[in-house]
Protein backbone atom coordinates (compact mmCIF):
# COMPACT_ATOMS: atom_id res chain seq x y z
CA UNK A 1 -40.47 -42.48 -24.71
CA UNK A 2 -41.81 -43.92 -21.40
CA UNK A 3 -42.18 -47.81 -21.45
CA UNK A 4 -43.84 -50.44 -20.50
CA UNK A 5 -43.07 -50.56 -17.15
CA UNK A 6 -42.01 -54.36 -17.88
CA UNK A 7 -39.56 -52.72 -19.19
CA UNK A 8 -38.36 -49.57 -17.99
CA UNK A 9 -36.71 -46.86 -19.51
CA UNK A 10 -33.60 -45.73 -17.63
CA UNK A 11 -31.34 -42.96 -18.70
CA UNK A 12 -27.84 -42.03 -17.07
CA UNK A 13 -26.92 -38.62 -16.92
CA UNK A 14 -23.40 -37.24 -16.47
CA UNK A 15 -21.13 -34.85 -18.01
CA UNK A 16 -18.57 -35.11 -20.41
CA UNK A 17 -17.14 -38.75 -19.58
CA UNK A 18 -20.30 -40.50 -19.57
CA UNK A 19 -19.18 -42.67 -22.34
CA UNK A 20 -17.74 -45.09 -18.96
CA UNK A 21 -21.59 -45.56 -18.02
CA UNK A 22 -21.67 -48.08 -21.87
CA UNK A 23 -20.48 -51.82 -20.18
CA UNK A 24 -23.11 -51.05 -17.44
CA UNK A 25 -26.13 -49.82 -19.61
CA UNK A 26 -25.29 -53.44 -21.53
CA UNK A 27 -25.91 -54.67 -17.96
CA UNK A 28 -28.79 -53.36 -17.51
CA UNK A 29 -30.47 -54.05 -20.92
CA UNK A 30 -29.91 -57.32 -20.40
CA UNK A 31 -31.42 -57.30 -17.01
CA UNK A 32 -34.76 -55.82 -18.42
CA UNK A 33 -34.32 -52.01 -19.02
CA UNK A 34 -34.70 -49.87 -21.91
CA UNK A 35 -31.38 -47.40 -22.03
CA UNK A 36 -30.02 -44.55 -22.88
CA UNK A 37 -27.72 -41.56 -21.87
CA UNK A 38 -27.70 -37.82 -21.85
CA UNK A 39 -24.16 -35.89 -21.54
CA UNK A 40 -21.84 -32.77 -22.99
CA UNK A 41 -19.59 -35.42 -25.14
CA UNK A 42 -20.18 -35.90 -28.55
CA UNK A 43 -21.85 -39.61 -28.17
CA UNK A 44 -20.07 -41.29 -30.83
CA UNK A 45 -18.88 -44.21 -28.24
CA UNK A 46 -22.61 -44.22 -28.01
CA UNK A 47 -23.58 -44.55 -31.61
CA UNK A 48 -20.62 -47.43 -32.25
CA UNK A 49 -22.59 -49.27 -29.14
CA UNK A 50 -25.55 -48.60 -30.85
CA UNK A 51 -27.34 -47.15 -27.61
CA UNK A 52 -29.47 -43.59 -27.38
CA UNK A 53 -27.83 -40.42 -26.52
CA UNK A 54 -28.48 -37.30 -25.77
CA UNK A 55 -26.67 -34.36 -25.67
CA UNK A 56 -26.74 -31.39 -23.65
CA UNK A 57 -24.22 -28.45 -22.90
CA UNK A 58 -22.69 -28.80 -19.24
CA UNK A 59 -19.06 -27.64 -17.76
CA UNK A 60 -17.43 -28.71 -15.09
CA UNK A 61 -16.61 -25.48 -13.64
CA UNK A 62 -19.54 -23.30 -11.44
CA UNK A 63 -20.83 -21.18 -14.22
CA UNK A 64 -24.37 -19.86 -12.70
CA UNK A 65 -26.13 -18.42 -16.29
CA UNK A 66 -24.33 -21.62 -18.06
CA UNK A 67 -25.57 -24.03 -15.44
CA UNK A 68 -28.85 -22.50 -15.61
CA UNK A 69 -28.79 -22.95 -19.30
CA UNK A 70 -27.91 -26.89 -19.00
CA UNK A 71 -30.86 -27.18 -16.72
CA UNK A 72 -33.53 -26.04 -19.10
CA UNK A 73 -31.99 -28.58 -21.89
CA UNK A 74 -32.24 -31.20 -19.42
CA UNK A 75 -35.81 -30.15 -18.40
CA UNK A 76 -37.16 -30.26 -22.16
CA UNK A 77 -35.42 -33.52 -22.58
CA UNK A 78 -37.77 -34.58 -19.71
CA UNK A 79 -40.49 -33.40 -20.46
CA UNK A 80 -40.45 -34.17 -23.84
CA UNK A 81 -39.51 -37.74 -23.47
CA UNK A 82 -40.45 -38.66 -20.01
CA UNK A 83 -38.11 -42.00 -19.18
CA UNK A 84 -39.38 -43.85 -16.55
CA UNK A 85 -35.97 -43.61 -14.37
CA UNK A 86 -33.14 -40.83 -14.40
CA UNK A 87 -30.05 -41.82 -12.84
CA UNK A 88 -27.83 -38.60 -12.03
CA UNK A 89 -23.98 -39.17 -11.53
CA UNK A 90 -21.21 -36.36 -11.01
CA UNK A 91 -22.04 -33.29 -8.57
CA UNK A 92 -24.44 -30.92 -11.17
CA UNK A 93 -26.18 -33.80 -12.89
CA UNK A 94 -26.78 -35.51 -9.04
CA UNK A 95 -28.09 -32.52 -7.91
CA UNK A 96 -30.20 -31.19 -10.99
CA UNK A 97 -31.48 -34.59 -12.20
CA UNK A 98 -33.52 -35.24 -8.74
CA UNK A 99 -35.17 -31.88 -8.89
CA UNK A 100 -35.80 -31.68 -12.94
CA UNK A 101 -37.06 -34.96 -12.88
CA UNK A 102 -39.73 -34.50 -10.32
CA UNK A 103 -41.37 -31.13 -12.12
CA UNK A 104 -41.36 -33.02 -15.23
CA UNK A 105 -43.34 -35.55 -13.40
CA UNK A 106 -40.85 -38.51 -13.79
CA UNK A 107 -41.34 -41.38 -11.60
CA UNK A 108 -38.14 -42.87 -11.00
CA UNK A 109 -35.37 -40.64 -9.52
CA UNK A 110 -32.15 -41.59 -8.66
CA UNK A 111 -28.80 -39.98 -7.77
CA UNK A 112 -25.11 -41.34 -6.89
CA UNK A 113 -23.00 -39.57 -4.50
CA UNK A 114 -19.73 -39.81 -6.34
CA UNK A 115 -17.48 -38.05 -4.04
CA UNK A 116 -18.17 -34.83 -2.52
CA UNK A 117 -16.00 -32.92 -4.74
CA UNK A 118 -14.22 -29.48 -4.83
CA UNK A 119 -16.37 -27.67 -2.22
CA UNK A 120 -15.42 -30.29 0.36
CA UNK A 121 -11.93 -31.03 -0.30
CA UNK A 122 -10.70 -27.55 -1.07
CA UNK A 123 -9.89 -25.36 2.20
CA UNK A 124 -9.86 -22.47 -0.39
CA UNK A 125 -12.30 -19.55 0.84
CA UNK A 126 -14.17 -19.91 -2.67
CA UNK A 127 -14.90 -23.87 -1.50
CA UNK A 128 -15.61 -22.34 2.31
CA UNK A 129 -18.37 -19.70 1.22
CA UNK A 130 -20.10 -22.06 -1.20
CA UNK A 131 -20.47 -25.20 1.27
CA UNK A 132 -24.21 -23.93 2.54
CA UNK A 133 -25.31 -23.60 -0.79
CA UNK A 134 -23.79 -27.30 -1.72
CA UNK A 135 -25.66 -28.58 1.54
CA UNK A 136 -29.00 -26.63 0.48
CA UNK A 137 -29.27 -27.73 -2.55
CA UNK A 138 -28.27 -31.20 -1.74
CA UNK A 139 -31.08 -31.30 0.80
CA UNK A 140 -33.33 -30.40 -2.06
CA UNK A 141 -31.97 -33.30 -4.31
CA UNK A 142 -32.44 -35.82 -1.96
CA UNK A 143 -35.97 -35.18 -1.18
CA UNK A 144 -37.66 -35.90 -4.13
CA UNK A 145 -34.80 -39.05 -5.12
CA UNK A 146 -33.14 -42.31 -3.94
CA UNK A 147 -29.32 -41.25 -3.05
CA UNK A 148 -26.63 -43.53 -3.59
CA UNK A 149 -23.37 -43.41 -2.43
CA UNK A 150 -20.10 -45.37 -3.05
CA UNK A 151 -18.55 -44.86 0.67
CA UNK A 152 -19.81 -45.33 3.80
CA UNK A 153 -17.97 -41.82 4.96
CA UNK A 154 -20.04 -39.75 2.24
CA UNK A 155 -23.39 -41.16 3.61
CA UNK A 156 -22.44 -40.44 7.03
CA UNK A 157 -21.70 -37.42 6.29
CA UNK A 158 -25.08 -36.71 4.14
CA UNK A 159 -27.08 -38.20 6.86
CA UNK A 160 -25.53 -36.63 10.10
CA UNK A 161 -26.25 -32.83 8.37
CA UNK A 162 -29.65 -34.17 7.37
CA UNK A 163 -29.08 -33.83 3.55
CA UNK A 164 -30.48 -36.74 2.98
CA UNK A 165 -33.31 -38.73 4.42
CA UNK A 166 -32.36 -41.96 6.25
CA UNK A 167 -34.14 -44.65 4.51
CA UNK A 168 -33.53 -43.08 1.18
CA UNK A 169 -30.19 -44.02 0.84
CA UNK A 170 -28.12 -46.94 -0.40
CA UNK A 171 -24.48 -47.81 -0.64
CA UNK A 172 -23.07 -49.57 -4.34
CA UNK A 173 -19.61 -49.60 -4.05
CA UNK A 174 -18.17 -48.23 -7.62
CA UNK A 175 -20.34 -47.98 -11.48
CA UNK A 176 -18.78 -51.32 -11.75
CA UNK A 177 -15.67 -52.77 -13.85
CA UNK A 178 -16.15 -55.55 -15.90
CA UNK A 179 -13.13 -57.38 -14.69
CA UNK A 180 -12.44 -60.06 -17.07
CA UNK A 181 -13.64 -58.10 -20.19
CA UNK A 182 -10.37 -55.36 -19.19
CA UNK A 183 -8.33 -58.24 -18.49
CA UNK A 184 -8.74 -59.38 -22.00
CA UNK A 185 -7.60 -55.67 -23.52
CA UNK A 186 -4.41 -56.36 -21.86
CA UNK A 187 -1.24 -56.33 -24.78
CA UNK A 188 -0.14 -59.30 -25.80
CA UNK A 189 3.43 -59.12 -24.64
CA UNK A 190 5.34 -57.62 -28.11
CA UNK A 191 2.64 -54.73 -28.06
CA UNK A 192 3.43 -54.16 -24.79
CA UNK A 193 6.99 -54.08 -25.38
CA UNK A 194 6.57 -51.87 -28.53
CA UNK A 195 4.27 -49.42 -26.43
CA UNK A 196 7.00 -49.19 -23.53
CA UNK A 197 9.53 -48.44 -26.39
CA UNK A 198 7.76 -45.86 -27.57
CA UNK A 199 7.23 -44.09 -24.84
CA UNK A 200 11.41 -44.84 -23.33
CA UNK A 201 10.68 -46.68 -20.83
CA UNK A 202 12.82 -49.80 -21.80
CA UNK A 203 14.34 -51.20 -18.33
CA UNK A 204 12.13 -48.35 -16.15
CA UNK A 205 10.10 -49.30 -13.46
CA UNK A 206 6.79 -47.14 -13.96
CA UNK A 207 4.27 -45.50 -11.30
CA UNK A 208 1.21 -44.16 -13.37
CA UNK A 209 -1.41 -41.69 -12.17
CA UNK A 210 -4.81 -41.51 -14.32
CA UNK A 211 -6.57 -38.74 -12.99
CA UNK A 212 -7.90 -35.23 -14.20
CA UNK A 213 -5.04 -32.83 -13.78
CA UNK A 214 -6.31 -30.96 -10.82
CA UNK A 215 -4.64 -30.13 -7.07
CA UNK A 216 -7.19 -31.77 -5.36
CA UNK A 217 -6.58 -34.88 -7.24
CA UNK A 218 -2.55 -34.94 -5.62
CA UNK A 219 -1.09 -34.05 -8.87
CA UNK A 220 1.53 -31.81 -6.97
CA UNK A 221 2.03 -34.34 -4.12
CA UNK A 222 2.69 -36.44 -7.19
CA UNK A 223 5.38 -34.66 -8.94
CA UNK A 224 6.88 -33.50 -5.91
CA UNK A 225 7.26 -37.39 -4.51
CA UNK A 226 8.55 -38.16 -8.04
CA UNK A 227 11.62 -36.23 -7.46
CA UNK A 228 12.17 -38.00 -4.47
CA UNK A 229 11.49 -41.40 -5.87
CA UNK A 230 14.18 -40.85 -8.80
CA UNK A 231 16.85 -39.46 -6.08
CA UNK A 232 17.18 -42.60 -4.79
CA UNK A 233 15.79 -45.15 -7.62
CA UNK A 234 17.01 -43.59 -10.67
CA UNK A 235 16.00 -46.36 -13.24
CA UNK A 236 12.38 -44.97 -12.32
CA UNK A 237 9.58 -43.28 -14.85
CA UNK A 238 6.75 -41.44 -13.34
CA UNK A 239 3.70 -41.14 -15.96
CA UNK A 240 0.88 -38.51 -15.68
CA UNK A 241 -2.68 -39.28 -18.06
CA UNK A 242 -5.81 -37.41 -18.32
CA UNK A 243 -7.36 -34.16 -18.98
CA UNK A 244 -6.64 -31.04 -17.19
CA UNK A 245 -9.18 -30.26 -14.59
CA UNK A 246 -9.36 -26.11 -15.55
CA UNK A 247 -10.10 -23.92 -18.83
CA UNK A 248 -8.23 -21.04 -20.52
CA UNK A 249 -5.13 -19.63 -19.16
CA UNK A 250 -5.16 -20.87 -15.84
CA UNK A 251 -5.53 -24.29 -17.06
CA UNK A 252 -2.47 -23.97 -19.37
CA UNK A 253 -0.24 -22.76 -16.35
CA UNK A 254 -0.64 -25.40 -14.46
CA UNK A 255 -0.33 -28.05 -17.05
CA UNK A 256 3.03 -25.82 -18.49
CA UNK A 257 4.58 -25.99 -14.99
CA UNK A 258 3.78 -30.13 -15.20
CA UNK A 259 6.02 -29.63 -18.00
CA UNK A 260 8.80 -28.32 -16.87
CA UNK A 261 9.26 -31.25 -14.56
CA UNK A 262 9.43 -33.30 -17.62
CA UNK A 263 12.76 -34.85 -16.97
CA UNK A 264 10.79 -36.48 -13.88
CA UNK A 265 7.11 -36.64 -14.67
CA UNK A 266 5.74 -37.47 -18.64
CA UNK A 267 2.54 -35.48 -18.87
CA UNK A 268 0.65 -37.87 -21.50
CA UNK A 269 -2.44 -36.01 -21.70
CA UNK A 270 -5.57 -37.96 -21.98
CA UNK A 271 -5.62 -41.70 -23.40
CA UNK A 272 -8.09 -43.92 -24.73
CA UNK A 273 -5.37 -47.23 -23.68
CA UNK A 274 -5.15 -47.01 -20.34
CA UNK A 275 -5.80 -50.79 -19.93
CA UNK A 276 -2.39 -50.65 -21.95
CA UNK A 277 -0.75 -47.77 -19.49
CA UNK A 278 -1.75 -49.93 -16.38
CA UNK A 279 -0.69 -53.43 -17.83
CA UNK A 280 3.11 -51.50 -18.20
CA UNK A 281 3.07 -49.87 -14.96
CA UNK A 282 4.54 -51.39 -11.72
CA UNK A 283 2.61 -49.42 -9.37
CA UNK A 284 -0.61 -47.40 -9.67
CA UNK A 285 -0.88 -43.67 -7.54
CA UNK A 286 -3.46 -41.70 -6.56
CA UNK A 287 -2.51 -39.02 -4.32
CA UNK A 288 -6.52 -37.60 -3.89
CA UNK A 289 -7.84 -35.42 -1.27
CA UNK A 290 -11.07 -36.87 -1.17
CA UNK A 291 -13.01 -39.53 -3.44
CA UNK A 292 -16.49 -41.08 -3.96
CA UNK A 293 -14.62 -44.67 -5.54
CA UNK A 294 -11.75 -44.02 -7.41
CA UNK A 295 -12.55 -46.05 -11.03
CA UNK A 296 -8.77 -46.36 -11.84
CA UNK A 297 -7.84 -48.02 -8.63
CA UNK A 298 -10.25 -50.69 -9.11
CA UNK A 299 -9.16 -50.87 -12.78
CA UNK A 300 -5.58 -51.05 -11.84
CA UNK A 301 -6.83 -53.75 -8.93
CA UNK A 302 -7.99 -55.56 -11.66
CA UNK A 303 -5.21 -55.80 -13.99
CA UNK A 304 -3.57 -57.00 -10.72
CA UNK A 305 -1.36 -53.72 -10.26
CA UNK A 306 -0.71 -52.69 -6.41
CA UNK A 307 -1.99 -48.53 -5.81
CA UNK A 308 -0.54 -46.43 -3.39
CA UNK A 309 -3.21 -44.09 -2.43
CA UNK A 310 -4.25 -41.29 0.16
CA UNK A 311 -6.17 -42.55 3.66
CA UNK A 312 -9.27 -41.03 2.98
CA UNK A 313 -12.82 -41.79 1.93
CA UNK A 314 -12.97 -43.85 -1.56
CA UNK A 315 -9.64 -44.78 -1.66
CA UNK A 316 -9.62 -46.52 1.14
CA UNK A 317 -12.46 -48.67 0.12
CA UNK A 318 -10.41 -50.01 -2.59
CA UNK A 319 -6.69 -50.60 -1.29
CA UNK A 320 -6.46 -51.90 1.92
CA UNK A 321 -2.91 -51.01 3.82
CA UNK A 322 -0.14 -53.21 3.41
CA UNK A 323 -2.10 -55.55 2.07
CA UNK A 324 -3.27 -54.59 -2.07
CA UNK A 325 -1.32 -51.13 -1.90
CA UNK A 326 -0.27 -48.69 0.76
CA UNK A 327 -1.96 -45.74 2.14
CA UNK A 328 -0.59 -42.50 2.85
CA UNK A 329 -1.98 -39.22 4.39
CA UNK A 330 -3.17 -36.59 1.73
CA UNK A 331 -0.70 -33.16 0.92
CA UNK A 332 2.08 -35.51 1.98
CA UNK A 333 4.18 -36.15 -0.77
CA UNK A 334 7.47 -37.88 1.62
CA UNK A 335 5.02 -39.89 2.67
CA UNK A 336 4.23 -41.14 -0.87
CA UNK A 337 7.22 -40.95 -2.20
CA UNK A 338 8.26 -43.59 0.94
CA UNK A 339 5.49 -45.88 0.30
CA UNK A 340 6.70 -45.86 -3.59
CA UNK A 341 10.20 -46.83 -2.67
CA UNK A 342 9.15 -49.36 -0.70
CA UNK A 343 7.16 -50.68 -3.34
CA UNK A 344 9.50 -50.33 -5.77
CA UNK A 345 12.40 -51.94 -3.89
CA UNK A 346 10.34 -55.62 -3.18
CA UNK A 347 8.84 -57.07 -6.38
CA UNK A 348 7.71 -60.24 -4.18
CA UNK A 349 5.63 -57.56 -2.12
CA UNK A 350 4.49 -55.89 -5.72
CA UNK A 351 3.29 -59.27 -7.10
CA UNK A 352 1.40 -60.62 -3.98
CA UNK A 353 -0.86 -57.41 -3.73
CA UNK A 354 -1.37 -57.54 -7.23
CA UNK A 355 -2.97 -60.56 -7.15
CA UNK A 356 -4.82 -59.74 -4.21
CA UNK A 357 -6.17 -56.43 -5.40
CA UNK A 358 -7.72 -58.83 -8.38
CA UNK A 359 -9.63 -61.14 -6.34
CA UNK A 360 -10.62 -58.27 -4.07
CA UNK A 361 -11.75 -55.93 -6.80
CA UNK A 362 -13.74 -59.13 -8.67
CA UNK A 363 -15.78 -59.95 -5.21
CA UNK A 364 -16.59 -56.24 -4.68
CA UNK A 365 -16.90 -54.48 -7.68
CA UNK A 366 -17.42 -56.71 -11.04
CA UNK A 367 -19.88 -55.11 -13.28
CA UNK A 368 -22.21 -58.31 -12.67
CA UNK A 369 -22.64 -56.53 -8.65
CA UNK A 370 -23.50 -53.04 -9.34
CA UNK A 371 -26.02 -53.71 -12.11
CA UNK A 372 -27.78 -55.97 -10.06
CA UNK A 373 -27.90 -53.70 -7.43
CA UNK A 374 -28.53 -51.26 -9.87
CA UNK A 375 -31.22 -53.09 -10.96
CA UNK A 376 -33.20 -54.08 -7.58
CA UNK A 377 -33.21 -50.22 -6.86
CA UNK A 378 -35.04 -49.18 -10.24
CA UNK A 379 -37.38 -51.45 -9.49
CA UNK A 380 -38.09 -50.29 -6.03
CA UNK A 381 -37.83 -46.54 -6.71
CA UNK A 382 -40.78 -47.41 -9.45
CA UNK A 383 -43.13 -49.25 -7.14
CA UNK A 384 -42.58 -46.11 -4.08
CA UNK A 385 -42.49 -43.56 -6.90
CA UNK A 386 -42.02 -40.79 -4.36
């Protein structure tokens, strides 16, 4: 499969939401490169965009023999096709990708940074004991690839414990939104009306959180600040989307207890509208205890929603205080349930950070930016093919 190198082959590998990699491999085609994808979904996004795809099994949690599995698929996809470029996102794939890539003799090697995940946000023991094998084989990852991150904290962090080499790094703020293309999947105003009907939300304000449901993500903060909220504003609906973060029983207990708060929070499960969900919503949450750059707050910036977020890396690349959103310090769910009501209680403040969260989100992270960033480092990681 490898190219001319006029025209490169790049693949992007990920896990099992991949699928939000299509608008910028369309960016990238049309700035030169051959594409294509490898991930654990099923690819039919893929197919309908008529683009390559590859599939290969990966799960989220740390499964050693499984993991070890995934790796040998994505090894014979290497070495059987050989792209020029592979572009790791997500913690396995930015870790394995590197290191596959170079035994299988592939020139190009990138990885993106995005976030540093469970292992550095949890204070669990389980999180504790694995952080020098995370930094290990990090180290090993970013010797043999360009690293990317989306925050400047993350690549301080990366270089100051010398897991990655300085001079082998780069910052590209987000994967990129294609602002005005969401803008136009907005509801024309009936649908909207018949969607907020539909879910009883007639006369509601409404704070949405997109985010896997996971405790490191704020989902409790969340729900707890929700009961607050609706103690003092009750003509307020708090909704929940996305998948839940754990499998089997576990997974189901903590999704069951989200549940029983349903006369506060509306547990929607995952959702393929959520330009919809955000163009109903009033404010936009994300409670996280750590990001690489959170996609849904620069979706909601760009469908000119405010966010109230957590003060710490990612987040606070994308809302800046008091000015597109609030900020709030992370496990603190007074504190968010504060910066909601005051939201809430000034739709002159609502409105003006709305609009500012859209001009800020469409200088700093359109689509147009990242692939040409993107783009230059292909091209570079080629010609020092390290």
């Amino acid at each position: 499969m490898t190219s001319d190198i006029s025209r490169p082959t790049v693949w992007h590998i990920g896990g099992d939401d991949v699928h939000k990699r299509i608008p910028l491999l369309h960016a990238l085609k049309d700035r030169g490169f051959d594409v294509a994808a490898v991930g654990s979904e099923d690819g039919a996004e893929f197919q309908a965009n008529g683009l390559p795809y590859f599939h290969y099994n990966l799960k989220r949690k740390l499964t050693p023999w499984s993991d070890l599995h995934s790796c040998r698929e994505l090894s014979a996809l290497f070495k059987k096709r050989r792209p020029d470029i592979v572009h790791g996102f997500d913690p396995k794939p930015a870790i394995a990708t590197p290191i596959l890539a170079q035994r299988a003799g592939i020139r190009g090697r990138i990885r993106t940074i995005t976030g540093l995940g469970f292992v550095m946000a949890s204070d669990s023991l389980k999180a504790k004991a694995l952080r020098p094998v995370y930094r290990h084989l990090q180290r090993q990852a970013s010797a043999s690839s360009v690293t990317i991150f989306q925050n400047n904290e993350d690549r301080a962090y990366f270089l100051r414990n010398g897991l990655v080499e300085e001079g082998r790094e780069e910052i590209v703020l987000s994967s990129g939104v294609d602002v005005e293309k969401l803008r136009s999947q907005r509801p024309e105003p009936e649908q909207l009306t018949s969607l907020r009907r539909s879910l009883d939300l007639d006369d509601k304000l409404v704070v949405t959180m997109i985010s896997r449901i996971d405790e490191n993500k704020g989902v409790r903060e969340f729900v707890e600040a929700a009961d607050l909220v609706r103690s003092k504003i009750k003509n307020t609906a708090f909704l929940l989307v996305g998948p839940y973060e754990r499998e089997g029983k576990e997974a189901a207990q903590f999704v069951e207890q989200i549940r029983h708060r349903s006369d506060t929070v509306h547990y929607l499960g995952p959702r393929k509208d959520i330009p919809a969900i955000l163009s109903l919503s009033d404010l936009c949450a994300l409670p996280s205890y750590r990001e690489g750059l959170p996609r849904v707050l620069v979706e909601a910036g760009a469908l000119e929603v405010p966010s109230v977020t957590t003060d710490v890396p990612g987040c606070r690349d994308v809302v800046l205080d008091d000015w597109n959103g609030q900020l709030v310090p992370p496990r603190d769910s007074h504190a968010l349930a504060n910066a909601i009501i005051e939201l809430l209680s000034d739709e002159t403040k609502r409105t003006d950070m709305g609009k500012r969260s859209y001009q800020y989100v469409k200088e700093k992270f359109d689509l147009s930016y990242v692939a040409d960033a993107y783009a230059d480092i292909y091209f570079r990681a080629l010609a020092d093919g390290r």
